[in-house]
Protein backbone atom coordinates (compact mmCIF):
# COMPACT_ATOMS: atom_id res chain seq x y z
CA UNK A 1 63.35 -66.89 31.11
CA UNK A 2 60.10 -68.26 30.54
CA UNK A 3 60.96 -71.07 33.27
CA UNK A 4 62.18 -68.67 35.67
CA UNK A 5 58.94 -66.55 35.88
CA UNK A 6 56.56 -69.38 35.97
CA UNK A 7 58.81 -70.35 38.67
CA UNK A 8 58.14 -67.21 40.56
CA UNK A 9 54.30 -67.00 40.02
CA UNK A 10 54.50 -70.30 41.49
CA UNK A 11 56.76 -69.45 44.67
CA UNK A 12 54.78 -66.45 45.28
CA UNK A 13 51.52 -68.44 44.97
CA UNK A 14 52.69 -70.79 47.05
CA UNK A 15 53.58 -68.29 50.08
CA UNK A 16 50.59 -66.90 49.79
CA UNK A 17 48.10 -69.80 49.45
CA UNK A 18 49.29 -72.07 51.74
CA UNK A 19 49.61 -70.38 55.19
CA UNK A 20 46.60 -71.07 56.58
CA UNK A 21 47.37 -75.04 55.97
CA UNK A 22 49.74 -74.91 57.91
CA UNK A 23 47.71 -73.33 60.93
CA UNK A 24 45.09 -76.14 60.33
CA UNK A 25 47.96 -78.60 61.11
CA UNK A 26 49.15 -77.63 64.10
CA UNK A 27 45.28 -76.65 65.57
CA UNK A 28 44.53 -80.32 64.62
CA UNK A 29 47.36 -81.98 66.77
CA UNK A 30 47.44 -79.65 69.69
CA UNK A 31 45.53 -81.38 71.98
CA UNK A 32 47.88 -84.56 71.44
CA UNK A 33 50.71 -85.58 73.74
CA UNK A 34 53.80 -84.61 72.48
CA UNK A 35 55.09 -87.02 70.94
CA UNK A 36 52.07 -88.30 69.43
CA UNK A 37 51.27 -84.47 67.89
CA UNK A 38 55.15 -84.90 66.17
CA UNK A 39 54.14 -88.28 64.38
CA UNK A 40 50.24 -86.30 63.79
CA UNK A 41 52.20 -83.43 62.02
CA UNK A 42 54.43 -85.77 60.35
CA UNK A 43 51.91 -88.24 59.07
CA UNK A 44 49.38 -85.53 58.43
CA UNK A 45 51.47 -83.40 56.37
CA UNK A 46 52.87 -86.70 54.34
CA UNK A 47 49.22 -87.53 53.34
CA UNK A 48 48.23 -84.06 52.65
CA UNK A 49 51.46 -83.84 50.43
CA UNK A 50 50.29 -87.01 48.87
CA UNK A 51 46.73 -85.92 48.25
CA UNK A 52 47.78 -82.45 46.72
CA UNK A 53 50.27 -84.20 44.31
CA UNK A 54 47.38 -86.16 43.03
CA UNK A 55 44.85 -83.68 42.54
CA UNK A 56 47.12 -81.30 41.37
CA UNK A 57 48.36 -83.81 38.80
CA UNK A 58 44.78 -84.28 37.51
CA UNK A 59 43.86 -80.78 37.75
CA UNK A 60 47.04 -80.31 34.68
CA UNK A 61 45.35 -83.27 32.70
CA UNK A 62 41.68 -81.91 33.42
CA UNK A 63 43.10 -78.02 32.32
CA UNK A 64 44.13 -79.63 28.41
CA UNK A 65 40.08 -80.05 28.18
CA UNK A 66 38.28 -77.56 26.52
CA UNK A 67 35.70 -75.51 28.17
CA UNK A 68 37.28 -76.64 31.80
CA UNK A 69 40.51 -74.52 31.34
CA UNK A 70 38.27 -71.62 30.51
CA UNK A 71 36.03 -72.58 33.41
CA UNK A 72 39.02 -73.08 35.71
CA UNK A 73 40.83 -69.56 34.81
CA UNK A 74 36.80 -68.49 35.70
CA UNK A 75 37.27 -69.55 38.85
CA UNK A 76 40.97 -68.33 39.56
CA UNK A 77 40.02 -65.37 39.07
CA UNK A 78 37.29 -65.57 42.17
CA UNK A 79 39.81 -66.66 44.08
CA UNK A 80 42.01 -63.71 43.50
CA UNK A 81 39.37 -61.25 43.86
CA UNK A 82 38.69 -63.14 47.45
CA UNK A 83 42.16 -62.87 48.23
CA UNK A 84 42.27 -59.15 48.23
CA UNK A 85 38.21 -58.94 49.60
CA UNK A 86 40.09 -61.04 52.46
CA UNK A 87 36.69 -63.22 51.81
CA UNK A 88 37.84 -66.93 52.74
CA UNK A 89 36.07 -69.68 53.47
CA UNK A 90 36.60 -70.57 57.05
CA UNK A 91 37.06 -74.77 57.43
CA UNK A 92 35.88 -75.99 60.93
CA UNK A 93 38.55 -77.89 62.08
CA UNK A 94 38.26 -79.77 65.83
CA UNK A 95 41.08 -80.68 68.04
CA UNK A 96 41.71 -84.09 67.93
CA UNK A 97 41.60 -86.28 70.82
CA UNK A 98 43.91 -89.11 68.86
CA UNK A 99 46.35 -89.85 66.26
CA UNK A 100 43.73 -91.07 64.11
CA UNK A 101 41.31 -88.32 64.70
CA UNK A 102 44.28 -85.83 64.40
CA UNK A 103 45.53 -87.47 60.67
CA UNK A 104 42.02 -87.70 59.41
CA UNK A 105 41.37 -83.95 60.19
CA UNK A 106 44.67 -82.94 58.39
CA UNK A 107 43.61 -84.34 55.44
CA UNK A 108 39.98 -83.45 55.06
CA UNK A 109 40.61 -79.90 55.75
CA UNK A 110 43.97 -80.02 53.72
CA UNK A 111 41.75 -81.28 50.48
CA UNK A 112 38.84 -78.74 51.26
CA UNK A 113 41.85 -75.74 51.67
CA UNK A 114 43.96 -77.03 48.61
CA UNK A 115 41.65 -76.19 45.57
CA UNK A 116 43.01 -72.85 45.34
CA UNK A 117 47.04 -73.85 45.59
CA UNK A 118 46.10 -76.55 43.13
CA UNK A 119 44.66 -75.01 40.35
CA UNK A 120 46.98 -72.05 41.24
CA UNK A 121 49.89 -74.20 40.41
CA UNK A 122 48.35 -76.23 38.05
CA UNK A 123 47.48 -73.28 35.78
CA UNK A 124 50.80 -71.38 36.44
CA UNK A 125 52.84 -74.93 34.86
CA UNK A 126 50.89 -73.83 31.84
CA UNK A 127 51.24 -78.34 31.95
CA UNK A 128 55.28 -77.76 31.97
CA UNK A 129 55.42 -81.20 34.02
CA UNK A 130 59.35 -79.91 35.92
CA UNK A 131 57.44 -76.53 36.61
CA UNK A 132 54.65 -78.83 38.39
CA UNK A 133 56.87 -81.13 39.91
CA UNK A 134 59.16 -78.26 41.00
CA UNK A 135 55.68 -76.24 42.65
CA UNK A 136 54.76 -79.35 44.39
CA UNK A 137 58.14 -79.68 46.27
CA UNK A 138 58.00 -76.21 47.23
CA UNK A 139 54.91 -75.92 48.86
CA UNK A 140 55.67 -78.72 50.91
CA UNK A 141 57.72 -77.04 53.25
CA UNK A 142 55.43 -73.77 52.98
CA UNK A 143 52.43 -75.99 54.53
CA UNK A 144 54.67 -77.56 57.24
CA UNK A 145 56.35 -74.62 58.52
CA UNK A 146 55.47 -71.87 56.61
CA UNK A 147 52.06 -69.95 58.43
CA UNK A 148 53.80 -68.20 61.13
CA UNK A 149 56.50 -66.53 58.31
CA UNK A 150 54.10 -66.12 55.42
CA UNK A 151 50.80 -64.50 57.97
CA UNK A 152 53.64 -62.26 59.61
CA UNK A 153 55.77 -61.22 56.36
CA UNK A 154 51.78 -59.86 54.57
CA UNK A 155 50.94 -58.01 57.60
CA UNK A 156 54.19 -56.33 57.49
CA UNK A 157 53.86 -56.10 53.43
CA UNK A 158 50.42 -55.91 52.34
CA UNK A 159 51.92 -54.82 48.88
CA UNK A 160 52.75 -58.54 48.81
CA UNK A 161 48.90 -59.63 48.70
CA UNK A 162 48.07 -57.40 45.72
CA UNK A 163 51.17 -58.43 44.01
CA UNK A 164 50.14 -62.36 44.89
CA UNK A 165 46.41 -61.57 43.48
CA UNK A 166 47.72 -59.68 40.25
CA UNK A 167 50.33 -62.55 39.26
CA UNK A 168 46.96 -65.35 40.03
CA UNK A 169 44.62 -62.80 37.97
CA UNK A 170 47.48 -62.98 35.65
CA UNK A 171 47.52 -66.91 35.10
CA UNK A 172 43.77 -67.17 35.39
CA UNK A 173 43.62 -65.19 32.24
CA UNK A 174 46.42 -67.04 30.44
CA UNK A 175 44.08 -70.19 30.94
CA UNK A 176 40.88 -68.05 30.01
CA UNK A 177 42.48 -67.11 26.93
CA UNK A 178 44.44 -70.47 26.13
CA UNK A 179 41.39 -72.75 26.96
CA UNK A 180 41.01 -74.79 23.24
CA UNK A 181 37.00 -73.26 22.76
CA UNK A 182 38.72 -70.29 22.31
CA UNK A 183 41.98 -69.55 21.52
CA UNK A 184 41.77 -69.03 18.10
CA UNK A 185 39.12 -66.21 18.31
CA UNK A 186 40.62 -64.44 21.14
CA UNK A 187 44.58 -65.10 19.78
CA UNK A 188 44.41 -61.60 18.75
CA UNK A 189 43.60 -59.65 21.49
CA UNK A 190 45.04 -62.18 24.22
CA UNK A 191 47.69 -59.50 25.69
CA UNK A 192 44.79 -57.15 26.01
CA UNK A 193 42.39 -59.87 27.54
CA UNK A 194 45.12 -60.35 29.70
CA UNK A 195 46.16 -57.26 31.26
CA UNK A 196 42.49 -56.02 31.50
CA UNK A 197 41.56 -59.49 33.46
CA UNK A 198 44.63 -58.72 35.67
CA UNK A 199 43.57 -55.38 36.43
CA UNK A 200 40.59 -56.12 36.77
CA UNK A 201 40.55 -58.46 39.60
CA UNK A 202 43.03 -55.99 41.65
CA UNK A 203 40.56 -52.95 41.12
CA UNK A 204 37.27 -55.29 42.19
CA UNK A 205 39.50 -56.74 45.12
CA UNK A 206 40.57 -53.95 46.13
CA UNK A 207 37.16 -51.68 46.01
CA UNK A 208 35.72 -55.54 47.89
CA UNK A 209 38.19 -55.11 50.82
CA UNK A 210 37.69 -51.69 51.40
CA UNK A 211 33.91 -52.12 51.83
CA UNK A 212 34.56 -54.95 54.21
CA UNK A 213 37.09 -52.67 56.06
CA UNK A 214 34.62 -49.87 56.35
CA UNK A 215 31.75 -52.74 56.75
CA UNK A 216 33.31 -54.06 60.02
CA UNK A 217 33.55 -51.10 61.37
């Protein structure tokens, strides 16, 4: 049972993290011919694969560390809050004039866009290496073909964003409260740290978004 919900914090996670990869893809390579944009997306999306399976592997190893797990579930929870705030940092990404230019651009952007999807996924393993392994392969297809789905299916079901931002407010408080430094003093109340952390990001998030609703406007 345990398996099967980390498995669906990281499905979730995935669907909702990794649209906008996807969209820098396909703006990188449009400008190619079209057969050259195929081998762009192709390539692009093998390296980007390649580079998130690394850093995602040493984000898990960096996580065991004390004082980075805490400072990790720290950050998690920023990026949850942002999520709902709809506060993202935008990546300037150029249309390539060549397969080179096109591959190059996949991957820098990919690594900038990644950090949240990795340590996502690297703190929702909880360093379970099939749950890793298993939220790597998924979000493979997510970030080839997945933006167009995932961007339509939340504007249909915003529900889906505060449910995405309460299970990532979730697992940055199971690494807050796991992180070696201090488990042992906070063992006690870790449920309580826990749902209070959770709620906590969806009530700032939520009370962010609707001043940059009403701010826009």
């Amino acid at each position: 049972m345990e398996f099967l919900v980390g498995l669906g914090s990281i499905t979730l996670i995935d669907l909702i993290l990794s649209g906008d990869n996807a969209v820098i893809i396909a703006l990188a390579s449009r400008n190619l011919p079209r057969e050259q944009r195929k081998k762009a997306i192709i390539w692009g999306s093998v390296g980007a694969v390649a580079l998130r399976i690394l850093l995602t592997t040493v984000a898990a190893i960096l996580l065991t560390i004390p004082y980075l797990q805490l400072a990790g579930g720290l950050a998690l929870l920023c990026i949850a809050i942002a999520l709902l705030a709809e506060k993202k940092d935008v990546v300037s990404c150029e249309q390539a004039s060549t397969l080179t230019e096109a591959i190059k651009t996949i991957l820098l952007a990919d690594v900038i866009m990644s950090m949240d999807n990795v340590l996502a996924i690297a703190g929702a393993s909880g360093g379970n290496i099939i749950l890793l392994a298993v939220g790597l392969v998924m979000s493979i297809p997510l970030v080839v073909f997945g933006s167009g789905f995932v961007m339509k299916l939340m504007d249909r079901y915003p529900a889906i964003i505060y449910l995405g931002a309460a299970i990532l407010g979730w697992t940055a408080a199971k690494m807050v409260v796991k992180d070696g430094f201090v488990k042992d003093a906070l063992a006690p109340y870790a449920l309580a740290i826990e749902l209070l952390l959770t709620v906590g990001v969806l009530i700032v998030g939520h009370i962010l978004k609707k001043k940059t609703y009403f701010g826009s406007n």
